[in-house]
PDB file of N, CA and C in Angstrom:
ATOM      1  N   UNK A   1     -95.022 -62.083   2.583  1.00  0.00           N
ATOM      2  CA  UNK A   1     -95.110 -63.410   3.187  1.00  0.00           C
ATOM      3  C   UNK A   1     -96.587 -63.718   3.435  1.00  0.00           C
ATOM      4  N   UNK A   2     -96.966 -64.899   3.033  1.00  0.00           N
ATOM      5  CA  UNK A   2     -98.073 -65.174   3.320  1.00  0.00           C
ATOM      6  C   UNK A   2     -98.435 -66.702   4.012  1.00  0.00           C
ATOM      7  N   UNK A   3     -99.454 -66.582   5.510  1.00  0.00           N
ATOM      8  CA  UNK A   3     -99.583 -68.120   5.482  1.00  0.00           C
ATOM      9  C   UNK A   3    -100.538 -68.804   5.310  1.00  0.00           C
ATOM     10  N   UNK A   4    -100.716 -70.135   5.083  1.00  0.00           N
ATOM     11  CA  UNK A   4    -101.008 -70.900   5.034  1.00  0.00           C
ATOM     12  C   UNK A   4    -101.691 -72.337   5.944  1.00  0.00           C
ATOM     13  N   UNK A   5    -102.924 -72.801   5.872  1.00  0.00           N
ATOM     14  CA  UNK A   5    -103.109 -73.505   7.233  1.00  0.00           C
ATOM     15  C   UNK A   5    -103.782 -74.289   6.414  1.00  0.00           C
ATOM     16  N   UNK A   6    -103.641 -75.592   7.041  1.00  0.00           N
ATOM     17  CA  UNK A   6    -104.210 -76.799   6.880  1.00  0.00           C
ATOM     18  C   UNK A   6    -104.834 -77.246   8.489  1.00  0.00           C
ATOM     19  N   UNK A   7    -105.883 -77.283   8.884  1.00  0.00           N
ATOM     20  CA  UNK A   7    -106.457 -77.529  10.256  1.00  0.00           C
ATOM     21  C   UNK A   7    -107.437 -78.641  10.215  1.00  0.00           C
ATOM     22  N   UNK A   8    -106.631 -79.520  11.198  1.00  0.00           N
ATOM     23  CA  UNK A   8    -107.550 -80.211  12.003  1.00  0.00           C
ATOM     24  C   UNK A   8    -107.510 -81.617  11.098  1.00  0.00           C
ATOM     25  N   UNK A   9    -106.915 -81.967  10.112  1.00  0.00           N
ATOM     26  CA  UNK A   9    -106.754 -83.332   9.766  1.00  0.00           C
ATOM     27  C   UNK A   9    -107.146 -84.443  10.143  1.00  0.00           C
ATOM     28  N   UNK A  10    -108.268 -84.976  10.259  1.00  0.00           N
ATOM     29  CA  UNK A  10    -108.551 -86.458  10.917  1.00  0.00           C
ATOM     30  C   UNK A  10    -108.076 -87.451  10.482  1.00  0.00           C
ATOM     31  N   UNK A  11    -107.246 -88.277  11.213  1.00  0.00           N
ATOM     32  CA  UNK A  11    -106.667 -89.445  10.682  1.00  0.00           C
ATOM     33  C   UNK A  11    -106.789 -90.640  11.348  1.00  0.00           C
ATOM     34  N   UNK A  12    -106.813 -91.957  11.536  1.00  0.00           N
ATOM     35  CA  UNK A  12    -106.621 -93.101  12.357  1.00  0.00           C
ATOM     36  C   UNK A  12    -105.465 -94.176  11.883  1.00  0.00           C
ATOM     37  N   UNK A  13    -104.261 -93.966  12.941  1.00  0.00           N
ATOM     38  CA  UNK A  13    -103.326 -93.994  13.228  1.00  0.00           C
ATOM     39  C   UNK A  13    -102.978 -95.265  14.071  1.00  0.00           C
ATOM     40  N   UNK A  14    -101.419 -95.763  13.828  1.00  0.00           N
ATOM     41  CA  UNK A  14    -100.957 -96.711  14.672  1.00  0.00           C
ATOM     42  C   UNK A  14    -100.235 -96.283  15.220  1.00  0.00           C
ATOM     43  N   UNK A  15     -99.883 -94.810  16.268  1.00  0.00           N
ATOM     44  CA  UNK A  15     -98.976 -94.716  16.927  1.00  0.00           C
ATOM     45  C   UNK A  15     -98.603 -94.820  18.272  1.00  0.00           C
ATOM     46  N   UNK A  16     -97.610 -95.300  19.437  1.00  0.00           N
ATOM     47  CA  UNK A  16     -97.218 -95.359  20.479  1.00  0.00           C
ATOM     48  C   UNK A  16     -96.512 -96.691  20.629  1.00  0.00           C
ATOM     49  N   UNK A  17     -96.325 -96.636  22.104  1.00  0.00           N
ATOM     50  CA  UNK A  17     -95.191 -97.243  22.525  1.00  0.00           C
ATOM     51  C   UNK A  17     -95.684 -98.534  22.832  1.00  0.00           C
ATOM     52  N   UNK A  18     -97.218 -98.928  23.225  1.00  0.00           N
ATOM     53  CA  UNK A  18     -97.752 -99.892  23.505  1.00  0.00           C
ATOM     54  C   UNK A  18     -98.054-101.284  22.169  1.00  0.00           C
ATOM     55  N   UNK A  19     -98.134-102.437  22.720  1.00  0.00           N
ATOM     56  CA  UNK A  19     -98.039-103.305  21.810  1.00  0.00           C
ATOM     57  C   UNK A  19     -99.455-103.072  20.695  1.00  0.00           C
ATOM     58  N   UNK A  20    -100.349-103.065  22.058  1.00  0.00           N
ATOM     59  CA  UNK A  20    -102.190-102.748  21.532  1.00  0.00           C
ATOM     60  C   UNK A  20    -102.193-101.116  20.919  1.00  0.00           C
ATOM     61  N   UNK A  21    -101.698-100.348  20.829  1.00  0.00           N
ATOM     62  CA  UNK A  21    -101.149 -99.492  20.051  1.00  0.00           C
ATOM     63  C   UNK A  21    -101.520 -99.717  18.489  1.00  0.00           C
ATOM     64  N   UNK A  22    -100.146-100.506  18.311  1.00  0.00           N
ATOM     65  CA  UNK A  22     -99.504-101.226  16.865  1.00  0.00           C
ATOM     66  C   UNK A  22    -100.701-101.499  16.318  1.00  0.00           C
ATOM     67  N   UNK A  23    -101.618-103.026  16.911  1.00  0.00           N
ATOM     68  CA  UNK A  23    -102.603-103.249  16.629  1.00  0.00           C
ATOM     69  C   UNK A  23    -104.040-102.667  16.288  1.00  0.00           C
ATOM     70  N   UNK A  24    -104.385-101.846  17.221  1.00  0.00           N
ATOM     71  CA  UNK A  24    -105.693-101.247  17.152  1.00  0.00           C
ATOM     72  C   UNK A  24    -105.913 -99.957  16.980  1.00  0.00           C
ATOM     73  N   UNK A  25    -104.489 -99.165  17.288  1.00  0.00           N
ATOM     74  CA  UNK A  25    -104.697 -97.909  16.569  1.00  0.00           C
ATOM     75  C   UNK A  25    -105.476 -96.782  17.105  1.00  0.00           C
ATOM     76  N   UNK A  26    -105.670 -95.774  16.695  1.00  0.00           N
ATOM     77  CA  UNK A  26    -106.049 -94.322  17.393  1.00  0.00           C
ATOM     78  C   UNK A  26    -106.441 -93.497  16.704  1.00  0.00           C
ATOM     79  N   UNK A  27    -107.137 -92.413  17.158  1.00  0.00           N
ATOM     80  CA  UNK A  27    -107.961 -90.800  16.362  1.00  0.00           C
ATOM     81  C   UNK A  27    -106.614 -90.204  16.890  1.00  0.00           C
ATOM     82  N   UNK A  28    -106.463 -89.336  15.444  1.00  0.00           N
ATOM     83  CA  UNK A  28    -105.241 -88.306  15.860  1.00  0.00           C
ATOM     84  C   UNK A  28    -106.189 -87.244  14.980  1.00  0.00           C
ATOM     85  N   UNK A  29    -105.580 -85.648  15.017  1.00  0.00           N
ATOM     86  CA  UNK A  29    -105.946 -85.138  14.387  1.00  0.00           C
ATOM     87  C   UNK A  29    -104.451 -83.918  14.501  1.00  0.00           C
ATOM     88  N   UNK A  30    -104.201 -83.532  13.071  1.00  0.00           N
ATOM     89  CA  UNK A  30    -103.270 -82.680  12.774  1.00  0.00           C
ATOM     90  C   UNK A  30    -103.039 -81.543  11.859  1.00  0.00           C
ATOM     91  N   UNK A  31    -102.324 -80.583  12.502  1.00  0.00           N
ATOM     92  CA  UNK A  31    -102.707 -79.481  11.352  1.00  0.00           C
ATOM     93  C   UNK A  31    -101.585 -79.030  11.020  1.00  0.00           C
ATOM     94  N   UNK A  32    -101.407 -78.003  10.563  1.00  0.00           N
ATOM     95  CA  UNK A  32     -99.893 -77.854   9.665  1.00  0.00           C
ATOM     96  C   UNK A  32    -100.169 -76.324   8.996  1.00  0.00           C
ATOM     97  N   UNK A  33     -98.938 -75.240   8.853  1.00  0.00           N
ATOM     98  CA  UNK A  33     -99.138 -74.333   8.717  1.00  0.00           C
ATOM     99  C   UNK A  33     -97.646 -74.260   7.957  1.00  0.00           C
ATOM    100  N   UNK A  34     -97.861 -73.462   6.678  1.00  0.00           N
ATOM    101  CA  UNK A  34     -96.206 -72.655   6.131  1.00  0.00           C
ATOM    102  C   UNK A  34     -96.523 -71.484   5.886  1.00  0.00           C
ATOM    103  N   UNK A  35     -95.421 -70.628   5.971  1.00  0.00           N
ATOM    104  CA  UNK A  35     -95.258 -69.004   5.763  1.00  0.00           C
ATOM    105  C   UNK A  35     -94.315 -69.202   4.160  1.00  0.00           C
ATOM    106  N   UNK A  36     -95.159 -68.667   3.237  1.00  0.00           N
ATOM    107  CA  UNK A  36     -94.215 -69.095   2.094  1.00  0.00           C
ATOM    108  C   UNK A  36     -94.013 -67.216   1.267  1.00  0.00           C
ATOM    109  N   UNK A  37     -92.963 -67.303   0.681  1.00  0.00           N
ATOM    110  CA  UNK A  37     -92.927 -65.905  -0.406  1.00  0.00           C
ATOM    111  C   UNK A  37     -94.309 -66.307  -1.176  1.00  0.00           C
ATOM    112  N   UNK A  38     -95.426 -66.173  -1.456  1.00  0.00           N
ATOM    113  CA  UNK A  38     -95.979 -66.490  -2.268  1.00  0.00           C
ATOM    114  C   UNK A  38     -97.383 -65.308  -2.872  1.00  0.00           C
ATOM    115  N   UNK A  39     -96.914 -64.175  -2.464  1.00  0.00           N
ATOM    116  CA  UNK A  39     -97.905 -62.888  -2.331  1.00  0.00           C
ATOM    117  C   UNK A  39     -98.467 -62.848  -3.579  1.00  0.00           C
ATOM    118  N   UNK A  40     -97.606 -63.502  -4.674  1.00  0.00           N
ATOM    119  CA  UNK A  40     -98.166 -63.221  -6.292  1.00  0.00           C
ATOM    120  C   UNK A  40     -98.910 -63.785  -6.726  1.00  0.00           C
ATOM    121  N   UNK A  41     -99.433 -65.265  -5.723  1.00  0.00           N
ATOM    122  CA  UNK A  41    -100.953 -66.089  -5.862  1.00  0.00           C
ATOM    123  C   UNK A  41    -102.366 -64.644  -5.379  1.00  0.00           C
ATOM    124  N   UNK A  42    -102.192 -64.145  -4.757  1.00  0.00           N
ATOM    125  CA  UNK A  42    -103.630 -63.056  -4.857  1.00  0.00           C
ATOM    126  C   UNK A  42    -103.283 -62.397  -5.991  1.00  0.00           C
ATOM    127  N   UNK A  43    -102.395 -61.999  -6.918  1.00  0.00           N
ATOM    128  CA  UNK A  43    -102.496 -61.376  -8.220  1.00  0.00           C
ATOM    129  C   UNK A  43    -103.217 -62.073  -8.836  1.00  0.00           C
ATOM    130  N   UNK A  44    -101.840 -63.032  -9.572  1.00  0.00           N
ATOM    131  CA  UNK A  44    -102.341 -63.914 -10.274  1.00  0.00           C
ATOM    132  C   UNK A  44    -103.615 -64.974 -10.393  1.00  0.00           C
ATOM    133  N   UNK A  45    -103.847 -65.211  -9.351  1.00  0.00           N
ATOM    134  CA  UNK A  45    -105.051 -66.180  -8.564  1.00  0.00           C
ATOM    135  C   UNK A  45    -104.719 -68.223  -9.688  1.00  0.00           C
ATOM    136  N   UNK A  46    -103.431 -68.462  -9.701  1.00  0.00           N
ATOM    137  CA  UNK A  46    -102.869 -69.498 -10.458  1.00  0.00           C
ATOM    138  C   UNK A  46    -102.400 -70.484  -9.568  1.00  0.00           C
ATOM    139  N   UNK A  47    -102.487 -71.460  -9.279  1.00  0.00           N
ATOM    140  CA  UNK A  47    -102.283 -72.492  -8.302  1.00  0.00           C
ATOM    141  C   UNK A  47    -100.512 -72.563  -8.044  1.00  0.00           C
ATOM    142  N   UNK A  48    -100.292 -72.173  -8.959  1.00  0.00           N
ATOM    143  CA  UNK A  48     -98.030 -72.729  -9.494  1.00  0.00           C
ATOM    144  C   UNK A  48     -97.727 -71.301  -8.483  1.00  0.00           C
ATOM    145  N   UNK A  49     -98.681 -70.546  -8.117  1.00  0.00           N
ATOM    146  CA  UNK A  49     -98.070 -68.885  -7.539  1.00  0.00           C
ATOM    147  C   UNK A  49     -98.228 -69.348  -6.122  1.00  0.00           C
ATOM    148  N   UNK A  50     -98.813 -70.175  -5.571  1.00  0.00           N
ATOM    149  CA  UNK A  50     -98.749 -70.731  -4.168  1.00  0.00           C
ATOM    150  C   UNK A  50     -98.426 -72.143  -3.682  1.00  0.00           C
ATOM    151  N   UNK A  51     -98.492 -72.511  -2.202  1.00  0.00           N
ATOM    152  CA  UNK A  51     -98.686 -73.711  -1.949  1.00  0.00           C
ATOM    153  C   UNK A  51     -99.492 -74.403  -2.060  1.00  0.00           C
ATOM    154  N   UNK A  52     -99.514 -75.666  -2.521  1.00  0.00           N
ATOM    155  CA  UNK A  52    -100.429 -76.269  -2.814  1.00  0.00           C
ATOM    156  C   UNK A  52    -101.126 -77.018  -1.880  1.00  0.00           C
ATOM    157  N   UNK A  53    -102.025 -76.457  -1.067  1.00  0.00           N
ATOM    158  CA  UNK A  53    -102.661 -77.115   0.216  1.00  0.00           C
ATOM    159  C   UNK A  53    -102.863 -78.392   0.336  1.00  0.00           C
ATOM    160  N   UNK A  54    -103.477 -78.885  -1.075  1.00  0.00           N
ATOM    161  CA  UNK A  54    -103.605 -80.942  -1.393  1.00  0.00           C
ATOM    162  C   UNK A  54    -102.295 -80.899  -0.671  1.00  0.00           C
ATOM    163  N   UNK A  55    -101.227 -80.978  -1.122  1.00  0.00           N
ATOM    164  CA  UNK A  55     -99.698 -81.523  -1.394  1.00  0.00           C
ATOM    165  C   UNK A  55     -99.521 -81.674   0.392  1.00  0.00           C
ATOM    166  N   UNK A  56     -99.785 -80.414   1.201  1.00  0.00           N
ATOM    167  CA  UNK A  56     -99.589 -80.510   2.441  1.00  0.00           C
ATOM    168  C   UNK A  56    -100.578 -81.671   2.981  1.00  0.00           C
ATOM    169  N   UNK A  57    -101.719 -81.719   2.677  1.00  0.00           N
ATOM    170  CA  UNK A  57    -102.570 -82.716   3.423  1.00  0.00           C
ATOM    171  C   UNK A  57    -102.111 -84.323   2.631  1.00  0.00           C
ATOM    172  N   UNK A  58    -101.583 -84.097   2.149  1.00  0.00           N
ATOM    173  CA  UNK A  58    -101.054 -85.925   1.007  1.00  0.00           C
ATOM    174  C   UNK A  58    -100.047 -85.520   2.263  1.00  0.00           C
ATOM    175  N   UNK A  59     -98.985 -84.876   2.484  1.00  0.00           N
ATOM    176  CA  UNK A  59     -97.544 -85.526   2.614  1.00  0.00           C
ATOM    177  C   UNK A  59     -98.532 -85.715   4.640  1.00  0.00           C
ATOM    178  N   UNK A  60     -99.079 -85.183   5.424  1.00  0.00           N
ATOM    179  CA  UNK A  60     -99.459 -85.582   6.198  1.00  0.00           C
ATOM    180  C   UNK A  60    -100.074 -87.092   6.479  1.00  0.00           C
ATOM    181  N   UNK A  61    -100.891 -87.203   5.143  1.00  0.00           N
ATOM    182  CA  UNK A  61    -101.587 -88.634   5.187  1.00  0.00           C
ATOM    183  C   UNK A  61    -100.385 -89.470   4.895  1.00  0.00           C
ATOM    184  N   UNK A  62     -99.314 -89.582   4.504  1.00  0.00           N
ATOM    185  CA  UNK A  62     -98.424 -90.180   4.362  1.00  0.00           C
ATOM    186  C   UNK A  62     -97.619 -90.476   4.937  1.00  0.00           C
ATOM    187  N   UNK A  63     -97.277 -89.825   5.856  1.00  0.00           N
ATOM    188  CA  UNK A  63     -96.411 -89.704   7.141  1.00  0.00           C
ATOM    189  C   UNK A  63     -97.227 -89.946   8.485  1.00  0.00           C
ATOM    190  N   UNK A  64     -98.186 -89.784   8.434  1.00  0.00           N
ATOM    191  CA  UNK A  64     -99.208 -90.488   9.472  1.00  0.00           C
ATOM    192  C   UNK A  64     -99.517 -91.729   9.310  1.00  0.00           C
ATOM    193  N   UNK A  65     -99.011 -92.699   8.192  1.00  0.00           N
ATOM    194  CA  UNK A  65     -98.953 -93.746   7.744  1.00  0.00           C
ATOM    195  C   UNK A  65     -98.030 -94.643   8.130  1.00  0.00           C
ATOM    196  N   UNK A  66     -97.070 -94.048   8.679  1.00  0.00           N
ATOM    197  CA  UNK A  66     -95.916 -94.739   9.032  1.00  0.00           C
ATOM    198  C   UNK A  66     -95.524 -94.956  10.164  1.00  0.00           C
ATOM    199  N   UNK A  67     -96.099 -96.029  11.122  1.00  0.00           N
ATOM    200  CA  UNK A  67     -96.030 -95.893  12.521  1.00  0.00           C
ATOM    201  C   UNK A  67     -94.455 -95.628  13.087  1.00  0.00           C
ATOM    202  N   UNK A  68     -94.518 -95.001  14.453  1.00  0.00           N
ATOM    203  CA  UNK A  68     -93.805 -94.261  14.964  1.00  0.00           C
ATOM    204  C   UNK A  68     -94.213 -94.833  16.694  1.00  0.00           C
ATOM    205  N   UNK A  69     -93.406 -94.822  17.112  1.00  0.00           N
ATOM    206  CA  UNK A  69     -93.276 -94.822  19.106  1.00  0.00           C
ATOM    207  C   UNK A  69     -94.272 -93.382  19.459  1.00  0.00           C
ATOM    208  N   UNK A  70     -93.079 -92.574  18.575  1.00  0.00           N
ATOM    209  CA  UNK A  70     -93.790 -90.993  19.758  1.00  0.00           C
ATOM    210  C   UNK A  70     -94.364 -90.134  18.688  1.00  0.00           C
ATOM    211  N   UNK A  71     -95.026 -89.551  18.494  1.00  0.00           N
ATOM    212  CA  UNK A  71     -95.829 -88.770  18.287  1.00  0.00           C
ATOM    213  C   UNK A  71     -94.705 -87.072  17.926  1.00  0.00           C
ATOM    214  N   UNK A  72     -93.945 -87.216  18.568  1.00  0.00           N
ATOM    215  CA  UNK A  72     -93.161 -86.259  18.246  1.00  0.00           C
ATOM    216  C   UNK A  72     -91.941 -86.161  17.037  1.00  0.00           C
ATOM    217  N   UNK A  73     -91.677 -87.766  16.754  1.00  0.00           N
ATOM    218  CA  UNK A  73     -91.472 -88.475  15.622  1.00  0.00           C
ATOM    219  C   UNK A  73     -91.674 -88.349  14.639  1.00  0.00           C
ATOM    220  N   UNK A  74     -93.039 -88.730  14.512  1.00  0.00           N
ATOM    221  CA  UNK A  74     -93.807 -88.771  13.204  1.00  0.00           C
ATOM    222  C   UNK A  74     -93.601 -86.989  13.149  1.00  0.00           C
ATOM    223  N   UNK A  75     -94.050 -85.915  14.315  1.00  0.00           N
ATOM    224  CA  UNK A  75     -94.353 -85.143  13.654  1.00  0.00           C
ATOM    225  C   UNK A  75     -93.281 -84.271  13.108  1.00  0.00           C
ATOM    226  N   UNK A  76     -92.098 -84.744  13.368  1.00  0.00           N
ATOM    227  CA  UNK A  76     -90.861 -84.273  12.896  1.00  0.00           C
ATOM    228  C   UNK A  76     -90.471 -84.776  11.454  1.00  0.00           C
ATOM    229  N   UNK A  77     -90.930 -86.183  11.038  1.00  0.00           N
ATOM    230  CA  UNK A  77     -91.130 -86.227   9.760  1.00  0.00           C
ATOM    231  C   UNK A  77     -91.948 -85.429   9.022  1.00  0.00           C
ATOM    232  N   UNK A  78     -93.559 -85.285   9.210  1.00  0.00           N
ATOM    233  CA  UNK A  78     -94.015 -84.338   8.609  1.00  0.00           C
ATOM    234  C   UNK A  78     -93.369 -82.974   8.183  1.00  0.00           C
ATOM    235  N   UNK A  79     -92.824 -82.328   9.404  1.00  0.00           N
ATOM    236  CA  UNK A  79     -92.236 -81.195   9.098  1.00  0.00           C
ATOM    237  C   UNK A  79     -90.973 -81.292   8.558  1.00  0.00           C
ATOM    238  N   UNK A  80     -90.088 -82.244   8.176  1.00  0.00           N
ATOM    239  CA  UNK A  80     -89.200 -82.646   7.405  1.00  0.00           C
ATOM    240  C   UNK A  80     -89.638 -82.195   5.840  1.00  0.00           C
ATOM    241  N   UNK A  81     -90.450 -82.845   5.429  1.00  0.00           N
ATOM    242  CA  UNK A  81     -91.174 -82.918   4.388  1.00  0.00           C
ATOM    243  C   UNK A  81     -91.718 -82.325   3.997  1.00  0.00           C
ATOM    244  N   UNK A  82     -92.682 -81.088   4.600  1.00  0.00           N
ATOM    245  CA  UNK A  82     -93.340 -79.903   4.072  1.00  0.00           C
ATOM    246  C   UNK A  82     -92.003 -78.717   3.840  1.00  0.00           C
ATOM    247  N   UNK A  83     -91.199 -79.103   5.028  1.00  0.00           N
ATOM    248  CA  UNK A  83     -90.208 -77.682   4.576  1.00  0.00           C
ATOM    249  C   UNK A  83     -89.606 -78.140   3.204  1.00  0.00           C
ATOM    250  N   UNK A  84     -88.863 -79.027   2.765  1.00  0.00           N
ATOM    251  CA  UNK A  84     -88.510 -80.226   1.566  1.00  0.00           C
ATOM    252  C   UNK A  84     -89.269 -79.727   0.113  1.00  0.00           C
ATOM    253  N   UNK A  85     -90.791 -79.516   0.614  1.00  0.00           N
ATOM    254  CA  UNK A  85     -91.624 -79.528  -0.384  1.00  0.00           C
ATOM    255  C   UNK A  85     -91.900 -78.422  -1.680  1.00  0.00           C
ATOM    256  N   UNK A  86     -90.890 -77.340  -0.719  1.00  0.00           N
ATOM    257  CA  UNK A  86     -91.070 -76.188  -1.945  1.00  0.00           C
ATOM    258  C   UNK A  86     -89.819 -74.921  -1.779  1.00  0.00           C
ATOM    259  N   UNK A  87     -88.827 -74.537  -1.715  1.00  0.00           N
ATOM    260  CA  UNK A  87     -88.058 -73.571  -1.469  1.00  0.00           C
ATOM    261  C   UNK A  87     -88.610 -72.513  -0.934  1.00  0.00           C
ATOM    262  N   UNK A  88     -90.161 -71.893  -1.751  1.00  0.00           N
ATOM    263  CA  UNK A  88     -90.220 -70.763  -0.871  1.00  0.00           C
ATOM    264  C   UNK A  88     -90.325 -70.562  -0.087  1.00  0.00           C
ATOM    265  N   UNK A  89     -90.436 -72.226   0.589  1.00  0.00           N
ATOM    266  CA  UNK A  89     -91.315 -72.165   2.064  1.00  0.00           C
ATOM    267  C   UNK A  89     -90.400 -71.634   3.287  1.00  0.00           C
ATOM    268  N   UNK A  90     -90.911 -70.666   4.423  1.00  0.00           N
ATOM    269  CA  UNK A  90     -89.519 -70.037   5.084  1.00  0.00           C
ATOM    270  C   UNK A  90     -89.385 -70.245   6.395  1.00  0.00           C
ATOM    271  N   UNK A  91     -91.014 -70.665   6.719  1.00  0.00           N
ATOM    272  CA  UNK A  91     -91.428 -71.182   8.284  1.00  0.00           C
ATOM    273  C   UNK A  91     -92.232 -72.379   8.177  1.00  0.00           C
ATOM    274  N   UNK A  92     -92.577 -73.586   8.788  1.00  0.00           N
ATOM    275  CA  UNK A  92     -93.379 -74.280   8.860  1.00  0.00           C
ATOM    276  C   UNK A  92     -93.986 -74.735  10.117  1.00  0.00           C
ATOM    277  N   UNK A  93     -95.142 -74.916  10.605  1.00  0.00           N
ATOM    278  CA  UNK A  93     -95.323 -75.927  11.953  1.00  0.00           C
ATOM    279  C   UNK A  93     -95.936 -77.058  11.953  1.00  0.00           C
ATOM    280  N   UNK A  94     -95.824 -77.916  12.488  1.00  0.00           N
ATOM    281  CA  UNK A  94     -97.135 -78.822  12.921  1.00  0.00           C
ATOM    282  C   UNK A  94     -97.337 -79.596  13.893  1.00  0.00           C
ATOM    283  N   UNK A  95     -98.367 -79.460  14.149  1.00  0.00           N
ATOM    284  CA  UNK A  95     -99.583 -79.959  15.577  1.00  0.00           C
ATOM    285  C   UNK A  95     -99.856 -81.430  15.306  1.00  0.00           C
ATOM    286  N   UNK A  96     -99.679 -82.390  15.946  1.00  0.00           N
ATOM    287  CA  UNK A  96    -100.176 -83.893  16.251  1.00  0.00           C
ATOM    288  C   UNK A  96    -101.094 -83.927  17.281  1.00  0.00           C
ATOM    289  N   UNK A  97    -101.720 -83.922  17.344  1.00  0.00           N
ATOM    290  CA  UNK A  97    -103.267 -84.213  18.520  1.00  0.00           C
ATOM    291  C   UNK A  97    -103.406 -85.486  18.506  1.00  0.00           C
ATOM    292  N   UNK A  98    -102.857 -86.496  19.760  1.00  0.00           N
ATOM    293  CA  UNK A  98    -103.254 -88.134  20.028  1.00  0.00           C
ATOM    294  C   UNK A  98    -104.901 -87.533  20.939  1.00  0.00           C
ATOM    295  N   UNK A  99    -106.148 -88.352  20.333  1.00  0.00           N
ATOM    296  CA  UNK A  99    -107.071 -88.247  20.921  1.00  0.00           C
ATOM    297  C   UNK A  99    -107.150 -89.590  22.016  1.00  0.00           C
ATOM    298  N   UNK A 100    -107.589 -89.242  23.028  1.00  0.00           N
ATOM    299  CA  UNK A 100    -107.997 -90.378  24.317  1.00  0.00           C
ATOM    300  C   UNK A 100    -106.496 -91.034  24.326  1.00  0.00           C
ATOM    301  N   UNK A 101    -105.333 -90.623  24.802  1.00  0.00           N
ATOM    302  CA  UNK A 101    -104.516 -91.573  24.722  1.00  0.00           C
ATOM    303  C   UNK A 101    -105.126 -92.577  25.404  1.00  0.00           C
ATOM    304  N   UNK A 102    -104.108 -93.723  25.975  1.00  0.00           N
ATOM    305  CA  UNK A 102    -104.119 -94.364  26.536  1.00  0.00           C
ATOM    306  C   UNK A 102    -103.178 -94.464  27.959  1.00  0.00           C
ATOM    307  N   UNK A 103    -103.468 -93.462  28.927  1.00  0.00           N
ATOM    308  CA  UNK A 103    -102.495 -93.447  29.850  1.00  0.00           C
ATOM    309  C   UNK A 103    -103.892 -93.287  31.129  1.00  0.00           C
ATOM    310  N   UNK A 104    -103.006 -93.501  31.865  1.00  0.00           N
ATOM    311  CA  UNK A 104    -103.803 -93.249  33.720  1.00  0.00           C
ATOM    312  C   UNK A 104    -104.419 -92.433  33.573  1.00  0.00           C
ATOM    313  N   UNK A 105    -105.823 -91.984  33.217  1.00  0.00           N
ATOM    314  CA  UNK A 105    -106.531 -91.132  33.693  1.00  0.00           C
ATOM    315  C   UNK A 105    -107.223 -90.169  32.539  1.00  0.00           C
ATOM    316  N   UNK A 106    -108.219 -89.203  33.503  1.00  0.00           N
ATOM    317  CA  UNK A 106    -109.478 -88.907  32.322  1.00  0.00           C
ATOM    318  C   UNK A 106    -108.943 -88.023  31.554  1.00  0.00           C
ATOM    319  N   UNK A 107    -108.253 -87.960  29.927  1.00  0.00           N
ATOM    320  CA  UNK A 107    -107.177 -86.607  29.401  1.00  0.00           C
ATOM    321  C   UNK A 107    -107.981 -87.229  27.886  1.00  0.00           C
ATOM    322  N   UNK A 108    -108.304 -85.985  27.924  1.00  0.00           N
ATOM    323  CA  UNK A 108    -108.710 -85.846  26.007  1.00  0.00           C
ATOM    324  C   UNK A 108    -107.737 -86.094  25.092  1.00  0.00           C
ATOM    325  N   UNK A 109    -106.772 -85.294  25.638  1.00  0.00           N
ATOM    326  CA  UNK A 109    -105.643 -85.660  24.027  1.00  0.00           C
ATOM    327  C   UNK A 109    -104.182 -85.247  24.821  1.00  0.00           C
ATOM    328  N   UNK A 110    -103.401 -85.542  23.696  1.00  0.00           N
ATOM    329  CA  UNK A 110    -102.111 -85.632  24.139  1.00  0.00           C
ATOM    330  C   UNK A 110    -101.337 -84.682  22.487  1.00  0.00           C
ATOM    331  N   UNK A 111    -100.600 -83.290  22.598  1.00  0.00           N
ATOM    332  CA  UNK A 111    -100.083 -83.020  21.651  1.00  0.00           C
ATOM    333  C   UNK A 111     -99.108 -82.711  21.360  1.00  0.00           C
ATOM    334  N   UNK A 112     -98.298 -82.502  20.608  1.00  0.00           N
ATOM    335  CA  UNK A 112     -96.953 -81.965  20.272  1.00  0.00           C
ATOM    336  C   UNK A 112     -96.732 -80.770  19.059  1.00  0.00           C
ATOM    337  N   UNK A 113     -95.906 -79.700  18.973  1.00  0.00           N
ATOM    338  CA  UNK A 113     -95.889 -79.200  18.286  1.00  0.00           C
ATOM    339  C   UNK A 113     -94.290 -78.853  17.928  1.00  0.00           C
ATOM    340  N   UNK A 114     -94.256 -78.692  16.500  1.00  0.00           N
ATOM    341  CA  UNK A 114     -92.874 -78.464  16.041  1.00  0.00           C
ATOM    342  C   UNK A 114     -93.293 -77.061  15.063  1.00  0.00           C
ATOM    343  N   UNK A 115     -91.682 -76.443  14.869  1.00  0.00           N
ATOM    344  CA  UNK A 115     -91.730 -75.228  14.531  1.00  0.00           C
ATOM    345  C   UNK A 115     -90.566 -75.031  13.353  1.00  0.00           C
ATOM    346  N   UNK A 116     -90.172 -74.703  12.764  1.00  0.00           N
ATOM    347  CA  UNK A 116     -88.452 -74.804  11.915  1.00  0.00           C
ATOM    348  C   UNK A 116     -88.981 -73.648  11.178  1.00  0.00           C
TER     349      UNK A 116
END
């Protein structure tokens, strides 16, 4: 088993519950990790013997594309979709980081994490 990480994704985003939300949008940043059978990419050293890291950062930019209320939403689509993306895959996670929400008070970020 071997994993895999995609870290720290910068994206600018329309997500939450607020109207000015929708409109003006936000710094998120997200990362994403799979545990795949894929030990025969250090043999071989052939792209088809592993995950294809692009593929994880496309289906993120894509799904971060699609506004959502919560943040826990979207990131349940993402992880919909990476597990989707390849059979070998056997674990997946991913991290949504809302930077500066917008709530009462001085808080850097706001995150969620999913696991399957």
């Amino acid at each position: 088993m071997l994993r895999i990480e995609v870290n720290d994704i910068r994206l600018y985003a329309y997500h939450g519950c607020l109207r000015e939300e929708a409109l003006i949008g936000g710094n998120y940043v997200v990362s994403v990790f799979v545990d795949a059978d894929v030990m025969e990419s250090v043999v071989t050293d052939e792209l088809p013997a592993t995950i294809d890291y692009v593929l994880l950062n496309q289906i993120v930019k894509e799904e971060m594309a699609v506004r959502s209320k919560l943040i826990e939403h979207v990131a349940q689509r993402i992880l919909k979709r990476i597990k989707e993306s390849d059979r070998r895959i056997a674990t997946a996670g991913v991290r949504v980081r809302k930077l500066s929400p917008p709530i009462n008070g001085d808080v850097k970020e706001v995150a969620v994490f999913l696991q399957a």
